[in-house]
Protein backbone atom coordinates (compact mmCIF):
# COMPACT_ATOMS: atom_id res chain seq x y z
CA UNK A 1 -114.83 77.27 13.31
CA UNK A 2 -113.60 77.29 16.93
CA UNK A 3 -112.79 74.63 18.96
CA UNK A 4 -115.70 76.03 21.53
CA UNK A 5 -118.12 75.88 18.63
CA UNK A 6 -116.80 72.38 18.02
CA UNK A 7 -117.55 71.14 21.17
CA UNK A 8 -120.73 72.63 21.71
CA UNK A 9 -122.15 73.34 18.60
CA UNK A 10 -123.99 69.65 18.24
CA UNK A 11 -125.09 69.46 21.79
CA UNK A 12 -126.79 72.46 21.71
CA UNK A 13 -128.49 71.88 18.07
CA UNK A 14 -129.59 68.37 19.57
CA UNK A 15 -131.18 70.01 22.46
CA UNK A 16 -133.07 72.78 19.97
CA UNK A 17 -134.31 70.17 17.82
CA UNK A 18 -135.64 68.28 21.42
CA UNK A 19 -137.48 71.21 22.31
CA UNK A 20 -138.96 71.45 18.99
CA UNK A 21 -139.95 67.94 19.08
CA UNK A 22 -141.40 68.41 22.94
CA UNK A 23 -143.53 71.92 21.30
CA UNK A 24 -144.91 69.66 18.61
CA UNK A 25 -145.68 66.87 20.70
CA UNK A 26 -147.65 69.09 23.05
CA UNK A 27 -149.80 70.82 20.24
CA UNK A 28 -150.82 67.20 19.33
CA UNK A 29 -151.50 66.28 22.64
CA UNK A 30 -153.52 69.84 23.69
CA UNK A 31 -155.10 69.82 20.29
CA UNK A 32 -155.44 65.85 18.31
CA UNK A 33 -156.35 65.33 15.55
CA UNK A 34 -153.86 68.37 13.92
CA UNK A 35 -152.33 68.11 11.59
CA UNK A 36 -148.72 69.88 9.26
CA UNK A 37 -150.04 72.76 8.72
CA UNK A 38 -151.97 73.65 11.34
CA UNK A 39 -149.37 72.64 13.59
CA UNK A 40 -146.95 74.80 11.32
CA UNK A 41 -149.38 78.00 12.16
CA UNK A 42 -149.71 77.79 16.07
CA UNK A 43 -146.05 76.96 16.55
CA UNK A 44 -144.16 79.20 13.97
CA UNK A 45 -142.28 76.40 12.90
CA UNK A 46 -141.17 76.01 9.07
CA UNK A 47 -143.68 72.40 8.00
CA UNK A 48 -140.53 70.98 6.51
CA UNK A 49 -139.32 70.93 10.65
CA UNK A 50 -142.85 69.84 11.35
CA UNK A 51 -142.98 67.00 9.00
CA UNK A 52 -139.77 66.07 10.63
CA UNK A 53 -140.44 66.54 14.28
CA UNK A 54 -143.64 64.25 13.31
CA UNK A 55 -141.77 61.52 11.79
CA UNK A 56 -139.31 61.39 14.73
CA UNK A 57 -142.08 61.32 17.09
CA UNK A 58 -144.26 58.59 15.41
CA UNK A 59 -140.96 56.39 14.72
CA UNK A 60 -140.74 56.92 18.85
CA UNK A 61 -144.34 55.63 19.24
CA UNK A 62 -145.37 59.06 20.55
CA UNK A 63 -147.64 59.67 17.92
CA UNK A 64 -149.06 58.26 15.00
CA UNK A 65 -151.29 59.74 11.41
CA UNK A 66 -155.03 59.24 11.34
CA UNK A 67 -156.85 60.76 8.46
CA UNK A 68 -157.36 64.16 10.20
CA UNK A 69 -153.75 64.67 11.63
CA UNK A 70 -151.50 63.13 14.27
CA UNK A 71 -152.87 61.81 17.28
CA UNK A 72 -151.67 60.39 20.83
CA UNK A 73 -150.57 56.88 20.88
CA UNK A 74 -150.24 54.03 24.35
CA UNK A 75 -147.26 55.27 24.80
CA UNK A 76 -147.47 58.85 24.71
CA UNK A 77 -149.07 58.77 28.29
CA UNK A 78 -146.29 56.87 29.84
CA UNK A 79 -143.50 59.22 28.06
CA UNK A 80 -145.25 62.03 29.44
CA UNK A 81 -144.79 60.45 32.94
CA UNK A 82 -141.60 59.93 32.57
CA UNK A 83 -140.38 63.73 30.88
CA UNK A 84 -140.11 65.54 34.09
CA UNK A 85 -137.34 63.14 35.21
CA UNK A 86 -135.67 63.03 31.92
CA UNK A 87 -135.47 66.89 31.85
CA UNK A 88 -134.39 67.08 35.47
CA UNK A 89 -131.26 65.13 34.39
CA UNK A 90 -130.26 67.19 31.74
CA UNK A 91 -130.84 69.95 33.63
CA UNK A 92 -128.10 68.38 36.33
CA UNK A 93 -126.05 67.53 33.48
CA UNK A 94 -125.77 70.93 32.57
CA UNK A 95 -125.27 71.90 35.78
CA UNK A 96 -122.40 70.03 36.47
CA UNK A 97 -121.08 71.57 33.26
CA UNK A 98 -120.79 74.59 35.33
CA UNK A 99 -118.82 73.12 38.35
CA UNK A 100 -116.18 72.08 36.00
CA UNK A 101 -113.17 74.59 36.63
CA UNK A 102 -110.26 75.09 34.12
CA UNK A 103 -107.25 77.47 35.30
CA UNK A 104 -106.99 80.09 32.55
């Protein structure tokens, strides 16, 4: 593996599995109750990622399990508020990546 790889290579799998956990999180907002499978179907997601991407989000207090599927929680509202900002300063964050100039 190359150094690049190295240094990249978790970044960019923890921002994949944050998207995946932002796609689940709005099927179960656009469409509670839903549940694994269902949510397997519209998203094209393997369930095992599901399953996980559900437990993540319910140990956040996003979500939680009712007898039909996962539902919306307090605190999803609130997160929701907040995403835009959070994804704005990633978004800068990778920006400023880019200003970073190395002589070659």
């Amino acid at each position: 593996m190359d150094v690049i790889s190295i240094l990249t290579e978790k970044v960019s799998g923890e921002l994949e599995m944050l998207q995946r956990h932002l796609v689940i999180l709005k099927q179960v907002v656009e469409n509670e109750p839903i549940g694994i499978l269902k949510l397997a179907e519209e998203t094209k997601i393997p369930s095992h990622k599901v399953r996980y991407s559900l437990r993540v989000l319910e140990q956040e207090g996003l979500i939680k399990a009712s007898a039909p599927g996962a539902v919306t929680t307090e605190g999803t509202k609130s997160f929701l508020k907040e995403l835009d900002g959070m994804i704005e300063t990633l978004a800068k964050r990778a920006e400023d990546l880019k200003k970073i100039k190395i002589a070659r």
